[in-house]
Protein backbone atom coordinates (compact mmCIF):
# COMPACT_ATOMS: atom_id res chain seq x y z
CA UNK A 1 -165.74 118.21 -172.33
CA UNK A 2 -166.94 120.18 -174.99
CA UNK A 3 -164.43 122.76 -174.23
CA UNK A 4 -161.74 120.63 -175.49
CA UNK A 5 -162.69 120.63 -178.70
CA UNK A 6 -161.76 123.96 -179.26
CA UNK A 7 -158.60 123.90 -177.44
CA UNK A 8 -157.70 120.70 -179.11
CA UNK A 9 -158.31 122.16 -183.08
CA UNK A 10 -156.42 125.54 -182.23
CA UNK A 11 -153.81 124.52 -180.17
CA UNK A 12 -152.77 121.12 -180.55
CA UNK A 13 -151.17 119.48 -184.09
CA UNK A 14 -154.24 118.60 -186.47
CA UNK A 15 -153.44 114.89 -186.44
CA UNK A 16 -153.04 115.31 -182.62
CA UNK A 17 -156.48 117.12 -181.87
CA UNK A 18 -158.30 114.65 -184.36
CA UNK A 19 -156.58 111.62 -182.58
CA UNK A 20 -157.65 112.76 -178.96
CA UNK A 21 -161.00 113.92 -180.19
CA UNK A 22 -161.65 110.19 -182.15
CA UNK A 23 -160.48 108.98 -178.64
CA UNK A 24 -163.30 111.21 -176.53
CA UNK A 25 -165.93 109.90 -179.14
CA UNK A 26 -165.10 106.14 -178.64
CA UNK A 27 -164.59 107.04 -174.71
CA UNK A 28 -168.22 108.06 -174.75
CA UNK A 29 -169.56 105.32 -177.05
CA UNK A 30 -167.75 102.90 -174.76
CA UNK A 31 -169.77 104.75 -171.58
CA UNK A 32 -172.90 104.97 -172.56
CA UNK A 33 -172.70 100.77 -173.52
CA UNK A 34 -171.42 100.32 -170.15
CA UNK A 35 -174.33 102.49 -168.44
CA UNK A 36 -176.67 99.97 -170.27
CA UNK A 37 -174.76 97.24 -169.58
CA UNK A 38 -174.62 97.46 -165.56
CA UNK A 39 -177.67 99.22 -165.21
CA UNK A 40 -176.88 100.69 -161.59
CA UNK A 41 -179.34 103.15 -160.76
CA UNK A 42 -178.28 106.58 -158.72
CA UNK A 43 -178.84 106.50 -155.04
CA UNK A 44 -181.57 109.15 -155.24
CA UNK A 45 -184.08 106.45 -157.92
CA UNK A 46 -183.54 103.68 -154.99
CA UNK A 47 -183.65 105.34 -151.65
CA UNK A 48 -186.98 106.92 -151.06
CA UNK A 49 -186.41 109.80 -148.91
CA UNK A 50 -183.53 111.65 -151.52
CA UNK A 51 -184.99 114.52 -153.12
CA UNK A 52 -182.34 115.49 -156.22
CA UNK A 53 -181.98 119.35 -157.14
CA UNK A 54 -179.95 118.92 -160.14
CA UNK A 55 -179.52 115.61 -161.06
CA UNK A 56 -179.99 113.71 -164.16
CA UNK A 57 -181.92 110.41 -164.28
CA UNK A 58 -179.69 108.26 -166.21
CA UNK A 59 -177.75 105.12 -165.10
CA UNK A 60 -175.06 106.60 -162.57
CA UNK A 61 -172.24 104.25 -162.45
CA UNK A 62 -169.62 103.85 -164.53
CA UNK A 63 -168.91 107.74 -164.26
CA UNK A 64 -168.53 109.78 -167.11
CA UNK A 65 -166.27 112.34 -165.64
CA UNK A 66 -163.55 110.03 -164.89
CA UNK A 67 -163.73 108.00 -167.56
CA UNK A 68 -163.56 111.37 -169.69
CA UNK A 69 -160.97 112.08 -167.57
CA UNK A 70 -158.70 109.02 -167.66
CA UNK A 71 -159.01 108.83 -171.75
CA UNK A 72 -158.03 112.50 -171.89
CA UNK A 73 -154.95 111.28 -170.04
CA UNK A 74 -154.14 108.59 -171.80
CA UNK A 75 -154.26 110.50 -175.12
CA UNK A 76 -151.81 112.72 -174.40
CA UNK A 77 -150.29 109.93 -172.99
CA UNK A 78 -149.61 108.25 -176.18
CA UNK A 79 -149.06 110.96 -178.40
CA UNK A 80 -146.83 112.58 -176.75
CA UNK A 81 -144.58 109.46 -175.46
CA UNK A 82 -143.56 108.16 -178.53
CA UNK A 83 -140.59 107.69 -179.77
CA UNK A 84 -139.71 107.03 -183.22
């Protein structure tokens, strides 16, 4: 994710890259409430014998890649479906 950033500045229209980066920021904000509201541990904090390697020990579900994923979408979605 933080990758786009970049990309999005140089390569994309100003009002474009600002648009779909405003969109990551509310994607995230919206996330994070959502890991606080459901509260659904990872399978590793409940079942006793799962050892992580690499794992972080936040809420798992709702999952931040696709979520990431589906807003990237939709941003380029809308901007670049419109017709005027």
């Amino acid at each position: 994710m933080v990758a786009l950033y970049p990309v999005a500045f140089f390569s994309l229209p100003l009002d474009k890259s600002v648009a779909l980066i405003n969109a990551q920021m509310l994607g995230l904000a919206i996330n994070i409430f959502l890991k606080f509201l459901f509260l659904d541990p990872r399978p590793f904090m409940t079942t006793p014998g799962l050892v992580p390697s690499k794992c972080l020990f936040d809420y798992g579900n709702p999952s931040g890649h696709s979520q990431h994923s589906t807003v990237i979408f939709f941003g380029f979605f809308v901007q670049y479906t419109r017709t005027y």
